[in-house]
N, C-alpha and C. Protein backbone atom coordinates (compact mmCIF):
# COMPACT_ATOMS: atom_id res chain seq x y z
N UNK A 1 99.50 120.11 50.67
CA UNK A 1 99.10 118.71 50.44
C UNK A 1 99.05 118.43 48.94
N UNK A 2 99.58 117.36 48.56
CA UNK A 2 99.76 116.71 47.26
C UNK A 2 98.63 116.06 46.62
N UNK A 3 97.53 116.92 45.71
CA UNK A 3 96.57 115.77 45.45
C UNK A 3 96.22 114.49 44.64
N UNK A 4 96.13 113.78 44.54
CA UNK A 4 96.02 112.31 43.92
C UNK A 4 95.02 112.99 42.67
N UNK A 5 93.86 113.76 42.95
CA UNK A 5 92.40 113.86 42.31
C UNK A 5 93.06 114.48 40.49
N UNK A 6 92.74 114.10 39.50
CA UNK A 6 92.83 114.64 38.62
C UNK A 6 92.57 116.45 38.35
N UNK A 7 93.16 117.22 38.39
CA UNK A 7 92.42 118.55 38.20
C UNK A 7 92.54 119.06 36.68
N UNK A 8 91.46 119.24 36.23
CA UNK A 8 91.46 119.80 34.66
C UNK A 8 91.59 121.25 34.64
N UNK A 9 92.47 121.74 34.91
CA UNK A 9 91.99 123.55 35.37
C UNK A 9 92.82 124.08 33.59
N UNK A 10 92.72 123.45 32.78
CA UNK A 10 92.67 123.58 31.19
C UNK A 10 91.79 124.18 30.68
N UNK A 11 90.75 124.12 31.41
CA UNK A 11 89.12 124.43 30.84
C UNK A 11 88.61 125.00 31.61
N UNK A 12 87.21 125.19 31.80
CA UNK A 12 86.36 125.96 32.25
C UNK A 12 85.48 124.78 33.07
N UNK A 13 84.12 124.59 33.70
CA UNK A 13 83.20 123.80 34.20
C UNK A 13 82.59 122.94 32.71
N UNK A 14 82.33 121.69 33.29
CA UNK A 14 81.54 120.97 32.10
C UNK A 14 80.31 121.97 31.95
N UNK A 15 79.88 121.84 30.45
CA UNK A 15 78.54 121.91 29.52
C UNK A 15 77.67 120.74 30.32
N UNK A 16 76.30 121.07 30.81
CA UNK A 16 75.44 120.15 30.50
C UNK A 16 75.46 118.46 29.88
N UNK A 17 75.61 118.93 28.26
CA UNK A 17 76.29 117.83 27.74
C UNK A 17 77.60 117.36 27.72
N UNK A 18 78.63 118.04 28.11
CA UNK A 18 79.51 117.54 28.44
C UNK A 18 79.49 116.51 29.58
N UNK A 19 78.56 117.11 30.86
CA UNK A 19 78.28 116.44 32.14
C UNK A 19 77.48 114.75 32.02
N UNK A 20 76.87 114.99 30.71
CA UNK A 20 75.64 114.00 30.52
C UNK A 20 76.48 113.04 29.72
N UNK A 21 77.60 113.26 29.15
CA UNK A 21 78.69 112.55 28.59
C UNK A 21 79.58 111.66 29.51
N UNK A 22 79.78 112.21 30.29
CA UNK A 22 80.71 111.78 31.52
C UNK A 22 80.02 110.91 32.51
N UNK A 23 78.84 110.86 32.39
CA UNK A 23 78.39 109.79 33.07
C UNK A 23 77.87 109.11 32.40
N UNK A 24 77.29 109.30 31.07
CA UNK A 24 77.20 107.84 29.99
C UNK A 24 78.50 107.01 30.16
N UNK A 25 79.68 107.41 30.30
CA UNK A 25 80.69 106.57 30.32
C UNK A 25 81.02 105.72 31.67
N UNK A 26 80.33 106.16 32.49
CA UNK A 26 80.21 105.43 33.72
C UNK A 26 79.53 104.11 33.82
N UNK A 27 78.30 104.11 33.17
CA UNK A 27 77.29 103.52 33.66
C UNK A 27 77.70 102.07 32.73
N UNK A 28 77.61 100.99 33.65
CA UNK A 28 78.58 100.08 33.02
C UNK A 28 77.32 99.09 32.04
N UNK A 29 78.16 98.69 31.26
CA UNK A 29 77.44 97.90 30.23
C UNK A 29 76.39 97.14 30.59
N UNK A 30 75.29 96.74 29.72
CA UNK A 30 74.28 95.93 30.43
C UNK A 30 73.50 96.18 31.32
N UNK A 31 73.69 97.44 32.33
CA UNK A 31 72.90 98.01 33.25
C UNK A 31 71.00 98.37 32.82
N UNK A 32 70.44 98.31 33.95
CA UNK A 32 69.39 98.73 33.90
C UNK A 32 69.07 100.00 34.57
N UNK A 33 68.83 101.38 34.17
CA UNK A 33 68.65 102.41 34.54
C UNK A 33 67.53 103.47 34.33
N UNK A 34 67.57 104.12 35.22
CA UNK A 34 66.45 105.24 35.25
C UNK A 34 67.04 106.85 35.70
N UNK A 35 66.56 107.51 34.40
CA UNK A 35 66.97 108.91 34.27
C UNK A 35 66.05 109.65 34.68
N UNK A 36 66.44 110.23 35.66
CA UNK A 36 65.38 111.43 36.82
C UNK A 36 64.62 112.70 35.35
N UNK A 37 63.81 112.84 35.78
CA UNK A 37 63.20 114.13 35.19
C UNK A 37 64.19 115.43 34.88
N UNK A 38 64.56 116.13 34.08
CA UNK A 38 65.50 117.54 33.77
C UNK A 38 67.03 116.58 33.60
N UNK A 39 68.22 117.24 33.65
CA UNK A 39 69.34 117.19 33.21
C UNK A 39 69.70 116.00 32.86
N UNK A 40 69.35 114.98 33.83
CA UNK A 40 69.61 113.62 33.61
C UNK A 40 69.01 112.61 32.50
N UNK A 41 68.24 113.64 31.87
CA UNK A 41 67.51 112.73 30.80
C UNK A 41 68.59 113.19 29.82
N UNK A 42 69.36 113.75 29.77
CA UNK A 42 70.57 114.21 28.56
C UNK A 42 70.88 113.23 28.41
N UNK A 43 71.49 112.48 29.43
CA UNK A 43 72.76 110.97 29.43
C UNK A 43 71.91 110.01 28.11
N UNK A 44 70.87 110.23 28.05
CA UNK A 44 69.89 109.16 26.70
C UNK A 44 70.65 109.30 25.83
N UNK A 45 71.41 110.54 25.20
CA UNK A 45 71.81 111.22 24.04
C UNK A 45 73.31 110.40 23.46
N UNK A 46 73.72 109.93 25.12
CA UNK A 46 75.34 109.88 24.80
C UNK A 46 75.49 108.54 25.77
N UNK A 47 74.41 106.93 25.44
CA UNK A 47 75.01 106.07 25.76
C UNK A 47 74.78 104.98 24.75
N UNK A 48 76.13 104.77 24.38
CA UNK A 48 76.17 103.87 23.02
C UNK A 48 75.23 102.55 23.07
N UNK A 49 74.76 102.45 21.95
CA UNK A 49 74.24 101.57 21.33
C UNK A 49 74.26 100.37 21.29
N UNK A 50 75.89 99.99 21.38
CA UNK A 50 76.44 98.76 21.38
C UNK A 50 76.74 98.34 22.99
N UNK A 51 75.93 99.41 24.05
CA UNK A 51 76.21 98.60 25.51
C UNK A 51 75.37 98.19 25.98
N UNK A 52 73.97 98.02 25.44
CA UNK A 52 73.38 97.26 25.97
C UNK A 52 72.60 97.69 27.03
N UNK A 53 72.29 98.63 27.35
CA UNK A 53 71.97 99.55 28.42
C UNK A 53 70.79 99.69 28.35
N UNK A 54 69.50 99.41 29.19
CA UNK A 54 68.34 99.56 29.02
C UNK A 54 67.05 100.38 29.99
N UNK A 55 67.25 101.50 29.60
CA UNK A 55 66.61 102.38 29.78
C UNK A 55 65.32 102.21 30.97
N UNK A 56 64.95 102.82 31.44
CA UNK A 56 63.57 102.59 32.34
C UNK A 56 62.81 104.11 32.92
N UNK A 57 61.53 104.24 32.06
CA UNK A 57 60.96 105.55 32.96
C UNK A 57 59.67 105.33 34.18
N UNK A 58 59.53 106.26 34.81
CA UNK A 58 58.55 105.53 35.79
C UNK A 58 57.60 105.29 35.71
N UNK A 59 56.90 106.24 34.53
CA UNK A 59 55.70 105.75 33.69
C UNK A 59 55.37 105.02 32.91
N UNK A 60 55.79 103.72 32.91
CA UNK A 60 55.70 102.62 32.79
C UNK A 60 56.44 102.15 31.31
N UNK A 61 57.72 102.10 31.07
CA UNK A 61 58.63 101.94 29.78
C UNK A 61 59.62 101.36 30.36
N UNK A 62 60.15 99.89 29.24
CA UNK A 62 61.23 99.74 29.24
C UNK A 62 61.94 99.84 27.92
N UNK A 63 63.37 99.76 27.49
CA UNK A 63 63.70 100.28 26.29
C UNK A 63 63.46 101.97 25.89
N UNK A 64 63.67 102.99 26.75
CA UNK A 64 63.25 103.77 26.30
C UNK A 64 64.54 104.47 25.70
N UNK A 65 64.18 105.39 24.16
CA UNK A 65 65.17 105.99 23.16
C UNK A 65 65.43 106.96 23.64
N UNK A 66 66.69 108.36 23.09
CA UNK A 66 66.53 109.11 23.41
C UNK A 66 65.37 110.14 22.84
N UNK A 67 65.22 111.54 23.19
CA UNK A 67 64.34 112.20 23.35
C UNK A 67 63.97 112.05 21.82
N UNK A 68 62.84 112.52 21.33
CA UNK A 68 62.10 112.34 19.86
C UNK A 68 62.00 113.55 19.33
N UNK A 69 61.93 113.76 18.46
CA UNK A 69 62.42 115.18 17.28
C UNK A 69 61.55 115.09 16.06
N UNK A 70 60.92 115.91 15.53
CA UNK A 70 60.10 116.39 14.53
C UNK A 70 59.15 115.25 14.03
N UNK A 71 59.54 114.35 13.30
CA UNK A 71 58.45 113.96 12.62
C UNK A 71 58.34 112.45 13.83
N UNK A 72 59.56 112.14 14.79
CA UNK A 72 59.26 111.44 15.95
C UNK A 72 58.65 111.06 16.96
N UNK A 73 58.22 112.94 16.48
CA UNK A 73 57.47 112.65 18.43
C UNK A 73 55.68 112.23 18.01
N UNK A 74 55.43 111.13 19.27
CA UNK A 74 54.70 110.53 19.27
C UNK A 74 53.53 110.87 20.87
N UNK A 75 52.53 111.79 20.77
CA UNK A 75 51.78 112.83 22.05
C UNK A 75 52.28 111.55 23.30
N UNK A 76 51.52 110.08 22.66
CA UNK A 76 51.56 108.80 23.83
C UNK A 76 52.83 108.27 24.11
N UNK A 77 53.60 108.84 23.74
CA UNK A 77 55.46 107.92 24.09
C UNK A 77 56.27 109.56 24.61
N UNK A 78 56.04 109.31 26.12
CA UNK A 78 56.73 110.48 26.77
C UNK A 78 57.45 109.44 27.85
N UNK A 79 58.51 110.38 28.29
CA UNK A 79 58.71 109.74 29.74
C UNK A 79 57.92 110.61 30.69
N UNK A 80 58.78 110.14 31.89
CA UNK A 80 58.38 110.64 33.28
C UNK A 80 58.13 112.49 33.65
N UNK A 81 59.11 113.34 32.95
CA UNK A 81 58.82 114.64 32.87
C UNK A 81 57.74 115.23 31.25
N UNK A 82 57.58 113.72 30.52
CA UNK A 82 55.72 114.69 29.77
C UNK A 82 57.12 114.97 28.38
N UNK A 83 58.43 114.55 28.41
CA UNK A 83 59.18 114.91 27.15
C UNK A 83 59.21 114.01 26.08
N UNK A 84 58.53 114.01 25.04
CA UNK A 84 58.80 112.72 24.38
C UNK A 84 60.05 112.12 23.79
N UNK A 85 59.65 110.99 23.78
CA UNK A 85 61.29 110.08 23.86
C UNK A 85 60.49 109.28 22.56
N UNK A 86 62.00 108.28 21.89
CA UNK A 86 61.89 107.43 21.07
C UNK A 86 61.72 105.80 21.95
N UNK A 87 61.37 104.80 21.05
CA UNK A 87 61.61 103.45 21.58
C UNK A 87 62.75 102.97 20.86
N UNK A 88 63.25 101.50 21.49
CA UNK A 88 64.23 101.26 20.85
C UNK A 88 63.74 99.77 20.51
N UNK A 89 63.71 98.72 19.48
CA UNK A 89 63.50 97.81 19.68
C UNK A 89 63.65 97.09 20.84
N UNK A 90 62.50 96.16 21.30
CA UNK A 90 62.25 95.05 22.23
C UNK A 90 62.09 96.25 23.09
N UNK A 91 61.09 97.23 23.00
CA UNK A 91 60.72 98.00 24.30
C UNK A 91 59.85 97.53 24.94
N UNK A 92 58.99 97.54 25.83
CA UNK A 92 57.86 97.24 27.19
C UNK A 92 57.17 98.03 27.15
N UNK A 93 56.05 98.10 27.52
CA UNK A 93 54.81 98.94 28.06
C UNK A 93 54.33 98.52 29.40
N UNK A 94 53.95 98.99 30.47
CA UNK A 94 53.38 98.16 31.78
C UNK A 94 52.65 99.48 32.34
N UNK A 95 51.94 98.75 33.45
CA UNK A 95 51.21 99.52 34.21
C UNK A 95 52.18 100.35 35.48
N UNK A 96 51.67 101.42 35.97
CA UNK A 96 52.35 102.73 36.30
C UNK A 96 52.99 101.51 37.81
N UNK A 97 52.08 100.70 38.48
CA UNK A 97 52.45 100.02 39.79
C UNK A 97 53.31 98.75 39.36
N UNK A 98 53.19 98.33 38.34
CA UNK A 98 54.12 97.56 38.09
C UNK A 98 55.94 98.35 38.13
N UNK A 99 55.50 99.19 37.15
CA UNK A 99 56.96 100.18 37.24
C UNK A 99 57.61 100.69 38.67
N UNK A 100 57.02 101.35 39.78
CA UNK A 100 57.22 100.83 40.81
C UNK A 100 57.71 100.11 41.68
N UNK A 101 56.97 98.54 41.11
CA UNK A 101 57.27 97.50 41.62
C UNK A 101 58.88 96.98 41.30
N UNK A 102 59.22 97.63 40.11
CA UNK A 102 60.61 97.45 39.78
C UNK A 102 61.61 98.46 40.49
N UNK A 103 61.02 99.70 40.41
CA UNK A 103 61.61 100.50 41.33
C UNK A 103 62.15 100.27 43.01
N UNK A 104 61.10 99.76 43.48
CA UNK A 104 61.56 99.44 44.59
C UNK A 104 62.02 98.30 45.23
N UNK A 105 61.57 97.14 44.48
CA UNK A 105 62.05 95.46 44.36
C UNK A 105 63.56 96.03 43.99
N UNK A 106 64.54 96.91 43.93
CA UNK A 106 66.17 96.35 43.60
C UNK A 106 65.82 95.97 42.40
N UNK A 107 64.91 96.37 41.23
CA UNK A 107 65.77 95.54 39.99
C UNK A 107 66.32 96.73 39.23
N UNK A 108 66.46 97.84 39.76
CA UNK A 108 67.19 99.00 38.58
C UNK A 108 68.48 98.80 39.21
N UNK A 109 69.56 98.80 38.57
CA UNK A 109 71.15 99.19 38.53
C UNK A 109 71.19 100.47 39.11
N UNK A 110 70.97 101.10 38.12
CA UNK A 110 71.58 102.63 38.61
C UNK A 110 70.39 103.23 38.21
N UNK A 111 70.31 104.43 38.95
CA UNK A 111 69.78 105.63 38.62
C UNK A 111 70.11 106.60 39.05
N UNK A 112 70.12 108.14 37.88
CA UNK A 112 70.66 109.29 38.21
C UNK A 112 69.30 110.35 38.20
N UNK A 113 70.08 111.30 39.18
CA UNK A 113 68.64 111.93 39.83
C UNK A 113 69.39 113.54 40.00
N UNK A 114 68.51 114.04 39.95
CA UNK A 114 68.67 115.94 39.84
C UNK A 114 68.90 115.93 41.58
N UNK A 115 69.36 116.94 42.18
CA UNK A 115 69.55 117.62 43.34
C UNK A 115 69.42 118.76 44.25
N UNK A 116 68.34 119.07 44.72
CA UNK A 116 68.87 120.75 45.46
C UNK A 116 70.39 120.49 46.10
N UNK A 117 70.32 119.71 46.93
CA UNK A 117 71.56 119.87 47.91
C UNK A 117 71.61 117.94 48.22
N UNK A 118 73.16 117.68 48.06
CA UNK A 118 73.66 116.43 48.35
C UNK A 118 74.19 116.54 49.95
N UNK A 119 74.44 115.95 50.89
CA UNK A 119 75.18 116.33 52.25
C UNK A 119 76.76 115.45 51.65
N UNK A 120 77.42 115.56 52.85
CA UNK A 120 78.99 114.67 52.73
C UNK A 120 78.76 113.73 52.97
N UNK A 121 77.73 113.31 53.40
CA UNK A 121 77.71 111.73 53.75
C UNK A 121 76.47 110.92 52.71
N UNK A 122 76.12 111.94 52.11
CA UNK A 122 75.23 110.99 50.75
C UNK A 122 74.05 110.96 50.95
N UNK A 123 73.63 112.02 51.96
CA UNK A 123 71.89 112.43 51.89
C UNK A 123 71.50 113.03 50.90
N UNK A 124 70.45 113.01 50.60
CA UNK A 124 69.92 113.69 49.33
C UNK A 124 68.48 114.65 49.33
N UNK A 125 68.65 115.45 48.99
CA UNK A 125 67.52 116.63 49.36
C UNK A 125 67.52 116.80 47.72
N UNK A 126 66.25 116.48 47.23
CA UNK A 126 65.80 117.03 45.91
C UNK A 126 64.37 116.89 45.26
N UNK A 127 63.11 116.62 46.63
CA UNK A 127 61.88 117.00 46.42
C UNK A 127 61.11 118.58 46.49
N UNK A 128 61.72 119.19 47.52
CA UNK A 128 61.38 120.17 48.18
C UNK A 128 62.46 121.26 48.54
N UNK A 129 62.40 122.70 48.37
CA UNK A 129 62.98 123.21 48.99
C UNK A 129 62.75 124.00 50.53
N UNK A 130 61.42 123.48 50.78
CA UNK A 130 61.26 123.92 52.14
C UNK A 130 60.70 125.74 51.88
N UNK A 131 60.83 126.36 50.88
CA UNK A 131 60.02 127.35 50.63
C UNK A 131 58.67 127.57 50.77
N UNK A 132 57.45 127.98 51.52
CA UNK A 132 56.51 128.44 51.86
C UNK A 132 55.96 128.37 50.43
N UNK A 133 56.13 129.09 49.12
CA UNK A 133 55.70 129.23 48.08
C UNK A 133 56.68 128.12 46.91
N UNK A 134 57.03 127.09 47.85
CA UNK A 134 58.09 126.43 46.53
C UNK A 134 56.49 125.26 46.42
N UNK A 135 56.69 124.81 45.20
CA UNK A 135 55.86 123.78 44.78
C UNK A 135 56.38 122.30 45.08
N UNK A 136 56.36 121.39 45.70
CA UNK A 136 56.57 120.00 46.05
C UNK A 136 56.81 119.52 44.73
N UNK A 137 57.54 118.42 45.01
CA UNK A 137 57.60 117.60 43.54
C UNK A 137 58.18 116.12 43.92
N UNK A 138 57.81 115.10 44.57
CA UNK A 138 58.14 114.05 45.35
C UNK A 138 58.52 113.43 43.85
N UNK A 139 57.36 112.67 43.31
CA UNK A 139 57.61 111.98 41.82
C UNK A 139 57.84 110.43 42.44
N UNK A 140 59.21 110.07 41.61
CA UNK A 140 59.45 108.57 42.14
C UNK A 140 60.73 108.67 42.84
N UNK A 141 61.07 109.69 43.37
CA UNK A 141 62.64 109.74 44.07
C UNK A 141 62.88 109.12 44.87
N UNK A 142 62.30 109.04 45.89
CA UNK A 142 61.95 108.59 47.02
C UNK A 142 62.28 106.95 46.54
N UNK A 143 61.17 106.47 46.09
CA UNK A 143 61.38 105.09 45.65
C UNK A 143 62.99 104.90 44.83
N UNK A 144 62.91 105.51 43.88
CA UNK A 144 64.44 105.06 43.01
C UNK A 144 65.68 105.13 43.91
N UNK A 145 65.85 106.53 45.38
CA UNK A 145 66.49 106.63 46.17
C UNK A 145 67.06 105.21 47.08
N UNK A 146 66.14 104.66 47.10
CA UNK A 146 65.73 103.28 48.22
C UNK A 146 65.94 102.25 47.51
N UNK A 147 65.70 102.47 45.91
CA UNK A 147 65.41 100.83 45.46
C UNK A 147 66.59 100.98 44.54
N UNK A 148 66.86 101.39 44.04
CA UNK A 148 68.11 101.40 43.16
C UNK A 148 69.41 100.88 43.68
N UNK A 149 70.33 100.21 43.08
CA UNK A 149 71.39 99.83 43.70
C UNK A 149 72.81 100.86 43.62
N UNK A 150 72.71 101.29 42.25
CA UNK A 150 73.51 102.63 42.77
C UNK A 150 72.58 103.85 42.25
N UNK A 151 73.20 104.96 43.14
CA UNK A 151 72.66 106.18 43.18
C UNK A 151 73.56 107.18 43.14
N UNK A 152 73.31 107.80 41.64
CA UNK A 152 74.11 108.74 41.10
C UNK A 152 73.18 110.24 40.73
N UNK A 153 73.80 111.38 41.09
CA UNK A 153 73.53 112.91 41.20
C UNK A 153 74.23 113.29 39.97
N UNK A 154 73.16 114.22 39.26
CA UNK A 154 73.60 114.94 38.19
C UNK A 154 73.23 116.52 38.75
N UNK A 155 74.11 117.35 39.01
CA UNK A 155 73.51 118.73 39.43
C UNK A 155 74.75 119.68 39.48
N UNK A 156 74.31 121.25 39.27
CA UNK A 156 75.42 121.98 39.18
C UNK A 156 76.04 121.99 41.03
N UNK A 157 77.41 122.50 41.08
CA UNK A 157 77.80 122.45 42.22
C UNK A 157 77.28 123.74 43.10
N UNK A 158 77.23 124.81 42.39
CA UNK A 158 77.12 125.81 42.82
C UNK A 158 75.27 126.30 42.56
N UNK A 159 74.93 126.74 43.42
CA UNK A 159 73.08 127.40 42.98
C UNK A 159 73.65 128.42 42.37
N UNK A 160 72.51 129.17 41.90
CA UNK A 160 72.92 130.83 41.44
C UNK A 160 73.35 131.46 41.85
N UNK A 161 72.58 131.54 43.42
CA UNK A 161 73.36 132.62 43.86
C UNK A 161 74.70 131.96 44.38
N UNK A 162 75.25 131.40 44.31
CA UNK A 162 76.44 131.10 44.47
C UNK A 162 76.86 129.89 45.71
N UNK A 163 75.63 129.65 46.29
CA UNK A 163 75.63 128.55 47.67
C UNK A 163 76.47 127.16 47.04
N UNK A 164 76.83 126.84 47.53
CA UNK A 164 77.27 125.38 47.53
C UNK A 164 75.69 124.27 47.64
N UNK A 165 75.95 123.31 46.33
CA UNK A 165 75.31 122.48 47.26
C UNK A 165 75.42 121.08 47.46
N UNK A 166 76.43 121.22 47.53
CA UNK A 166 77.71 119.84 48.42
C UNK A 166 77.48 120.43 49.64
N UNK A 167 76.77 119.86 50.76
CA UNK A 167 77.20 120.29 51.92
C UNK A 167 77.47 119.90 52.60
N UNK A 168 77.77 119.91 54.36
CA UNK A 168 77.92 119.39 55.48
C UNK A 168 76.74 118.86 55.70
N UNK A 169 75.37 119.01 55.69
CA UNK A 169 74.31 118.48 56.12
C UNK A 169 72.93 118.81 55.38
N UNK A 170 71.92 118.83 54.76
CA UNK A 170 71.17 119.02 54.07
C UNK A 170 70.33 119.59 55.21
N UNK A 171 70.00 121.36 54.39
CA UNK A 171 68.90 122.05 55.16
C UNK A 171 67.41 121.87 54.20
N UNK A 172 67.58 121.11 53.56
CA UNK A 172 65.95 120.91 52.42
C UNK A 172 65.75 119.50 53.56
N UNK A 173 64.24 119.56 53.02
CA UNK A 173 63.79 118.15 53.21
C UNK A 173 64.40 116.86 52.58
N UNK A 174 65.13 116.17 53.34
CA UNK A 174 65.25 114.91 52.71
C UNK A 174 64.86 114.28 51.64
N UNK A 175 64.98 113.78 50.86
CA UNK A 175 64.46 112.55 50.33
C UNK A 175 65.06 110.97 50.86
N UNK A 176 65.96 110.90 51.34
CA UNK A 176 66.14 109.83 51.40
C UNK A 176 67.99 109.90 52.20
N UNK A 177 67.73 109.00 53.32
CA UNK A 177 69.70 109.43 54.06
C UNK A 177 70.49 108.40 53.62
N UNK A 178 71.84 108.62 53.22
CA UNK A 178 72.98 108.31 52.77
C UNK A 178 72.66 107.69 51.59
N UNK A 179 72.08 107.50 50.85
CA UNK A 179 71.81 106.70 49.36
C UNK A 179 72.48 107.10 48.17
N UNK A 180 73.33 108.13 48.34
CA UNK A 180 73.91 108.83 47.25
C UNK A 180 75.42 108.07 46.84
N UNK A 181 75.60 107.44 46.06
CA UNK A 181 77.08 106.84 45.72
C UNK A 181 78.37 107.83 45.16
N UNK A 182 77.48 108.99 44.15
CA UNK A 182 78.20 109.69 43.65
C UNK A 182 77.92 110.42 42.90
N UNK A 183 78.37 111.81 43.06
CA UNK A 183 78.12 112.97 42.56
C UNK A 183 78.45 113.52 41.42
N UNK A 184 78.28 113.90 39.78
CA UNK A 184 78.20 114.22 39.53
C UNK A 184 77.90 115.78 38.90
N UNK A 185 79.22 117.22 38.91
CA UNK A 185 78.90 118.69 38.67
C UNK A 185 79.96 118.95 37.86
N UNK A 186 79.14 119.86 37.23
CA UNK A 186 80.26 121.01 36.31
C UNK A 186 81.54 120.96 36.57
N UNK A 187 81.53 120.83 38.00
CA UNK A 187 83.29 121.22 38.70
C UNK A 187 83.96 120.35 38.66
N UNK A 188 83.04 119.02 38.98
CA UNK A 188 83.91 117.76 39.47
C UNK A 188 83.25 116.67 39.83
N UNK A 189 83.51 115.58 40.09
CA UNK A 189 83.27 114.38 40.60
C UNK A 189 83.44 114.22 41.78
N UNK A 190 82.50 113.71 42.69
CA UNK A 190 82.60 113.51 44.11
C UNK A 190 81.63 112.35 44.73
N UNK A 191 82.59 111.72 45.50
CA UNK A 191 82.22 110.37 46.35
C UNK A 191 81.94 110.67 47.84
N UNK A 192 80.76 110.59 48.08
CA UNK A 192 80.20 110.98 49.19
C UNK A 192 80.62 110.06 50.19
N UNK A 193 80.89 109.94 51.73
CA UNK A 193 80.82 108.92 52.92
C UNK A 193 81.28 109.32 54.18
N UNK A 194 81.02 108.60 55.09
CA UNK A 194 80.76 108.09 56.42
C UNK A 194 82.10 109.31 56.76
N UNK A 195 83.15 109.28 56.30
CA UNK A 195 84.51 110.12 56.86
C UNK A 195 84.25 111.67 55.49
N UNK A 196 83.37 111.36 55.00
CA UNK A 196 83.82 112.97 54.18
C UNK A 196 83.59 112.70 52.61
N UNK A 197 84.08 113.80 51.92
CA UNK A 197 83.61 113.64 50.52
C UNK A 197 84.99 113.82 49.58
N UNK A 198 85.36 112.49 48.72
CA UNK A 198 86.67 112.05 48.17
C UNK A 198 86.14 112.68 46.39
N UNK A 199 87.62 113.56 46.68
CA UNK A 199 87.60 114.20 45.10
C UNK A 199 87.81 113.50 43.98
N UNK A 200 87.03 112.86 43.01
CA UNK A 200 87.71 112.14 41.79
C UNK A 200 88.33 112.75 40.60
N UNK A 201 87.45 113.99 40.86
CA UNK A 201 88.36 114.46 39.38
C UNK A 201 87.61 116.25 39.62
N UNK A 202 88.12 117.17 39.10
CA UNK A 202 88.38 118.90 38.91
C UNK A 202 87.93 119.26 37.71
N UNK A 203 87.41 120.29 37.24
CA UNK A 203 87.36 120.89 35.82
C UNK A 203 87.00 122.43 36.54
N UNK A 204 88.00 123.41 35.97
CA UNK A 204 87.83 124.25 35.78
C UNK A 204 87.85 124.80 37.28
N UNK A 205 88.97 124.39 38.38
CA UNK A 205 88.79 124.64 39.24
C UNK A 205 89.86 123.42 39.98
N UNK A 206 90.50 123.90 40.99
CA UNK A 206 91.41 123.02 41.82
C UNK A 206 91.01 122.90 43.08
N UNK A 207 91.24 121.34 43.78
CA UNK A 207 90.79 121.38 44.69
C UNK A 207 90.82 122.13 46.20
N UNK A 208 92.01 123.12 45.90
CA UNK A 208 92.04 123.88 47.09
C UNK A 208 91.42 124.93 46.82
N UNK A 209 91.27 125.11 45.84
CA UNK A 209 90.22 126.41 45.66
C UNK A 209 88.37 125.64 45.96
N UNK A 210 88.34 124.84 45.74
CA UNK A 210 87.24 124.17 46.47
C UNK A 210 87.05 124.06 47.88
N UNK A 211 88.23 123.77 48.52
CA UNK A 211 88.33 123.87 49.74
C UNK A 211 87.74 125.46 50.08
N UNK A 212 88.38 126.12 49.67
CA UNK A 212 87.85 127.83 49.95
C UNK A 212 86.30 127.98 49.93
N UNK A 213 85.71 127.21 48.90
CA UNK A 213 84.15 127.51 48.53
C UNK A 213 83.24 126.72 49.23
N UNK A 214 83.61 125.31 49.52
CA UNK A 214 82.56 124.22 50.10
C UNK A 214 83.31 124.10 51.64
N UNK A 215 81.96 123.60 52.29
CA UNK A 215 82.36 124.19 53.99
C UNK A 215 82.55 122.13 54.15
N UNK A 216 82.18 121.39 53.12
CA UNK A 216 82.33 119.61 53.71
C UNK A 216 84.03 119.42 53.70
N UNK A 217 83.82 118.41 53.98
CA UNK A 217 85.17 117.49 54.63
C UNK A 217 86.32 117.34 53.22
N UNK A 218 86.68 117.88 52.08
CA UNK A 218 87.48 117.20 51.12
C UNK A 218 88.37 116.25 51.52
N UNK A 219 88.52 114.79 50.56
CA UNK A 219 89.65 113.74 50.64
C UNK A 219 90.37 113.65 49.39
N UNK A 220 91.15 113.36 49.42
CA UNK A 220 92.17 113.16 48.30
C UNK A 220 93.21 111.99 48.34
C-alpha cells in the first residue's frame, strides 16, 4: 500500500521541544488556549508573539508568559502545575470558579493535555492509571476534555517499557470518551475517529513499521 502520510525516517523521534514546536505551529492565530500541566506547558516557549494567542491556566490567569527564569520568577505568578510563568501585557487575574466557568462554558479554543493512553476513536485516559499505589490526579481535565472545542494530546507514543499508547481501547480510567481531535508523539501525528486512526505525518519511523508496533486501525 502506497502511503499519502508524510514519513520523515531522515531523523530520529521528535525532542520534547521539537514536539512543543510542532504544535505551536498548529494552534491557529488568535486562539484561546490552555496548556495541561508537564510537556504541554513547553508549547509557551515556541508560540510567536505576533499571533495573538492567549494563554489560559486553571488557576485563574489570562495572558499567561512563558515559564519565568532567575530574576523573573515571581513565588505568586505560577500556573496550574506550581511552575512559575511570566505575564504578558493585558493579563487577568480571576477567581479559581470563574476559570472553570470558562473552562467548561466552550470559551477555550484549544487545549493540549498530557496522556497515559489515547484509544482509536479519541478516548482519553490521563487521570489515573488504575494502579492500587498510583496517586490520582483528576485536576481540570475532565472539564477542559468537555469544554474545550478542540482537543489536542501531547505524549510520547511509546511508555517505557515499550507499550503503545495509541490503542484500540483505553484500559486506564477514562477521562472523558471520544474528545480527542488529535494526537500529538515523538513518532508522529495522528487523527483519531469513528473508522480508525489517520496518519498525518512519521518521524523516525514508517508507517508500516507502525503497523508492526500499534495493535489500532492505521489510515492513510
Amino acid at each position: 500500500m502506497t502511503t499519502t502520510a508524510p514519513e520523515h525516517t531522515d531523523r530520529g523521534p521528535l525532542t520534547t521541544d521539537e514536539l512543543a514546536a510542532r504544535i505551536a505551529r498548529d494552534i491557529p492565530a488568535g486562539s484561546y488556549v490552555n496548556l495541561g500541566i508537564g510537556q504541554p506547558t513547553r508549547i509557551a516557549e515556541h508560540l510567536s508573539p505576533d499571533a495573538g494567542i492567549v494563554l489560559h491556566t486553571e488557576n485563574g490567569m489570562l495572558g499567561m508568559g512563558p515559564a519565568a527564569a532567575d530574576d523573573e520568577v515571581d513565588p505568586d505568578l505560577t500556573n496550574a502545575g506550581k511552575v512559575p510563568v511570566t505575564e504578558l501585557p493585558g493579563a487577568a487575574y480571576f477567581h479559581h470558579a470563574d476559570s472553570f466557568a470558562m473552562m467548561r462554558g466552550g470559551h477555550l479554543d484549544v487545549c493540549v493535555l498530557g496522556a497515559f493512553q489515547v484509544s482509536q476513536h479519541g478516548d482519553l485516559a490521563n487521570w489515573h492509571t488504575g494502579d492500587p499505589d498510583a496517586i490520582p490526579a483528576v485536576g481540570g481535565a475532565m472539564d477542559l476534555a468537555v469544554g474545550a472545542r478542540r482537543v489536542l494530546v501531547m505524549m510520547k507514543l511509546f511508555a517505557r517499557g515499550g507499550a503503545p499508547k495509541l490503542v484500540p481501547a483505553c484500559t486506564y480510567p477514562l477521562t472523558s470518551a471520544a474528545c480527542v481531535n488529535l494526537v500529538y508523539t515523538d513518532h508522529g501525528v495522528f487523527d483519531p475517529g469513528p473508522d480508525g486512526v489517520r496518519v498525518r505525518e512519521t518521524y523516525g519511523i514508517t508507517v508500516a513499521e507502525l503497523r508492526e508496533r500499534l495493535s489500532v486501525d492505521l489510515l492513510v
